[in-house]
C-alpha atoms as a PDB file:
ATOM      1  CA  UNK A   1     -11.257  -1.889   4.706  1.00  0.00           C
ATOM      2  CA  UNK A   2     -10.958  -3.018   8.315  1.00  0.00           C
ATOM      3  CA  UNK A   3      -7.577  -1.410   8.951  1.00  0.00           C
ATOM      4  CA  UNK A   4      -6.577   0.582  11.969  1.00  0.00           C
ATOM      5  CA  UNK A   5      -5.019   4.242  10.160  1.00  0.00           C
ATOM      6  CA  UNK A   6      -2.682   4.369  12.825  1.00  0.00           C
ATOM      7  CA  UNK A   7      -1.460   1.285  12.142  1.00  0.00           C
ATOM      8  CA  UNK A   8       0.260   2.472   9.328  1.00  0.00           C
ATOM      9  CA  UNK A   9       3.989   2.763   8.941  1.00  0.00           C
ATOM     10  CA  UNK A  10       5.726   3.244   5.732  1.00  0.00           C
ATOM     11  CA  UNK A  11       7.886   0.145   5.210  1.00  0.00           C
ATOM     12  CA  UNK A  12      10.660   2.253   3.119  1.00  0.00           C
ATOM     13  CA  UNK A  13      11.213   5.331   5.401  1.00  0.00           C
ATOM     14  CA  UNK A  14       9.673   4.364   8.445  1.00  0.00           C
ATOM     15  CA  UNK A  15       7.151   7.214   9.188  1.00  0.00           C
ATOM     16  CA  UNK A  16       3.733   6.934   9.688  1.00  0.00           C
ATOM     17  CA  UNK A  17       1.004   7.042   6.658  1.00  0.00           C
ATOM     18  CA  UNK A  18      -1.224   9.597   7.061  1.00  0.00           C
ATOM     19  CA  UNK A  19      -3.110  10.569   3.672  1.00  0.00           C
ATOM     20  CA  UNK A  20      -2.452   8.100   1.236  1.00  0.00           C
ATOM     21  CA  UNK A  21      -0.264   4.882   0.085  1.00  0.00           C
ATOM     22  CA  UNK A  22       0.273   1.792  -1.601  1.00  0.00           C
ATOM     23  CA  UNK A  23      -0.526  -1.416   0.577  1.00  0.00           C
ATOM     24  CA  UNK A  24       0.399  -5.199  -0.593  1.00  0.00           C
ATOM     25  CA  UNK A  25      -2.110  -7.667  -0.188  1.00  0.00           C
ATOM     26  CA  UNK A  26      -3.029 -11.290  -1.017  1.00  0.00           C
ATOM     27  CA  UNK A  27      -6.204 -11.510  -3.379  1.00  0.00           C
ATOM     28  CA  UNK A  28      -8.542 -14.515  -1.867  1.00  0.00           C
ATOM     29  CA  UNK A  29     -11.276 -14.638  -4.496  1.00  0.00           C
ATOM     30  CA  UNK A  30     -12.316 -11.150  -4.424  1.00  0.00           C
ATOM     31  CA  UNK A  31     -11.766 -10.171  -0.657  1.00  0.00           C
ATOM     32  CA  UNK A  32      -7.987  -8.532  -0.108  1.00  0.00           C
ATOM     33  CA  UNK A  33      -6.076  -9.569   2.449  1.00  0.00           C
ATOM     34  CA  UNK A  34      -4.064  -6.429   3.056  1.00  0.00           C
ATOM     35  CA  UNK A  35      -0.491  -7.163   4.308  1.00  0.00           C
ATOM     36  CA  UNK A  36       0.285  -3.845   6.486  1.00  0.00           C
ATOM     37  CA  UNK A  37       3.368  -4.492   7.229  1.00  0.00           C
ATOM     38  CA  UNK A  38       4.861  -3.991   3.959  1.00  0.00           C
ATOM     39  CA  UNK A  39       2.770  -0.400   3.243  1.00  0.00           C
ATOM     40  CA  UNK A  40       4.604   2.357   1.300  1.00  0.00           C
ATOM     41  CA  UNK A  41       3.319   6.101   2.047  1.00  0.00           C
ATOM     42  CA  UNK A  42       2.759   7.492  -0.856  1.00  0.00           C
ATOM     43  CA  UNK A  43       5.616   9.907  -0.840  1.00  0.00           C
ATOM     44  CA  UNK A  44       8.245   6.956  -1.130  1.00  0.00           C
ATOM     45  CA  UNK A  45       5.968   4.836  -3.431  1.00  0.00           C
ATOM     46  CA  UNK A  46       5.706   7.839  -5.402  1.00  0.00           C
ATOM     47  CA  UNK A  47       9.293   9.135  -5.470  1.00  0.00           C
ATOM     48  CA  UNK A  48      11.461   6.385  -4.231  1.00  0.00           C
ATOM     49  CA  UNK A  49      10.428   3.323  -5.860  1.00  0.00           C
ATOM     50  CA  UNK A  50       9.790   2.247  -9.876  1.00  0.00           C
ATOM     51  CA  UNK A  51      10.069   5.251 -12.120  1.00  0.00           C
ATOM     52  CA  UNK A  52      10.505   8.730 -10.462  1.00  0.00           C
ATOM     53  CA  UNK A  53       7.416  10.445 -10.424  1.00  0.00           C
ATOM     54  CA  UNK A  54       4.987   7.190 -11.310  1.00  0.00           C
ATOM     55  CA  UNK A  55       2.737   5.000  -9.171  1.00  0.00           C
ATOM     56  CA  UNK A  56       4.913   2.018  -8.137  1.00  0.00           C
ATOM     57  CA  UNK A  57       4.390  -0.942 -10.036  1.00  0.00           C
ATOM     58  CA  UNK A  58       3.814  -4.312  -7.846  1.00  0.00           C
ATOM     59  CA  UNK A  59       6.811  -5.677  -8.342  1.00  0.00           C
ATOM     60  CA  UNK A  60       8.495  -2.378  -6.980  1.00  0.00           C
ATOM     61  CA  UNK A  61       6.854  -3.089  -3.557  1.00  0.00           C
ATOM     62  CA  UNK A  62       6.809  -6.513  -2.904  1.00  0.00           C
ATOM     63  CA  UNK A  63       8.215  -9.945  -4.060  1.00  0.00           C
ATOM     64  CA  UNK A  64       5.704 -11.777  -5.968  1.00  0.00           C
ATOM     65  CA  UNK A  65       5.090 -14.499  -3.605  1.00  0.00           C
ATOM     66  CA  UNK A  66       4.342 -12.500  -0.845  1.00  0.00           C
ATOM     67  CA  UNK A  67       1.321 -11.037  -2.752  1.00  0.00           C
ATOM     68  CA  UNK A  68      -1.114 -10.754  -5.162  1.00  0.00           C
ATOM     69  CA  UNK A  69      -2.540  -6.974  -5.051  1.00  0.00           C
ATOM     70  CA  UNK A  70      -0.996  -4.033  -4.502  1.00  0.00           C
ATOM     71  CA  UNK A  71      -3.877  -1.762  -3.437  1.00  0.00           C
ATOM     72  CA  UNK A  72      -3.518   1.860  -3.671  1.00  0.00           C
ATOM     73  CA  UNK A  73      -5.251   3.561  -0.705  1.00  0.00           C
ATOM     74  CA  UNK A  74      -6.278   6.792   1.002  1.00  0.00           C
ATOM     75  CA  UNK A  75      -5.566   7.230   5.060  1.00  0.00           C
ATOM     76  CA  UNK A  76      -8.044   9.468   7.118  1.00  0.00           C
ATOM     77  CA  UNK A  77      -9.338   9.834  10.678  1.00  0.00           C
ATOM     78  CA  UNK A  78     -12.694   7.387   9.538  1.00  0.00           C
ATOM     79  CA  UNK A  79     -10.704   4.377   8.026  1.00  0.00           C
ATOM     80  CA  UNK A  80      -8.139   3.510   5.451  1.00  0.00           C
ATOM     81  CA  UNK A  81     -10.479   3.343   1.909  1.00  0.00           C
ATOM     82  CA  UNK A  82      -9.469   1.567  -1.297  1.00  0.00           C
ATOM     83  CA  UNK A  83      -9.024   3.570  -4.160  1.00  0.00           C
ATOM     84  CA  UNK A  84      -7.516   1.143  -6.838  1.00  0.00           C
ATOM     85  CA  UNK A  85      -5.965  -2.186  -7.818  1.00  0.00           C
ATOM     86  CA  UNK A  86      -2.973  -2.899  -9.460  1.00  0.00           C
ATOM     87  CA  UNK A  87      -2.459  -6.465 -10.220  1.00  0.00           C
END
């Protein structure tokens, strides 16, 4: 994914995503379109939003017409990888 790692600031509590998080994106026939600005570390997706102690759903994250996708994802020094889709 062509996404700076450093560019990555949790939209809930602000800090910087370091190892892994949940990132919004539009789906244009198979290519995401991730929106970074509304990124959730993984702590707060976690924790903080949907059920305590469950992967967010979508609709936790974002507002349905801002995306399609929310991709969960895994931050290191090489890149910002895709791990899964939740539609």
């Amino acid at each position: 994914m062509e996404l700076d790692p450093d560019a990555l600031t949790c939209s809930h509590c602000g800090e910087p995503i370091t190892d892994s998080g949940y990132l919004p994106a539009t789906d244009a026939s198979g290519t995401y379109q991730p929106i970074p600005e509304a990124a959730v570390c993984g702590a707060c997706g976690f924790n903080e939003l949907g059920m305590t102690g469950c992967a967010p759903e979508p609709t936790d994250v974002f507002d349905s017409d801002t995306a399609d996708v929310l991709l969960y994802v895994t931050v290191s020094d090489e890149g910002v990888e895709r791990v899964s889709v939740k539609e």
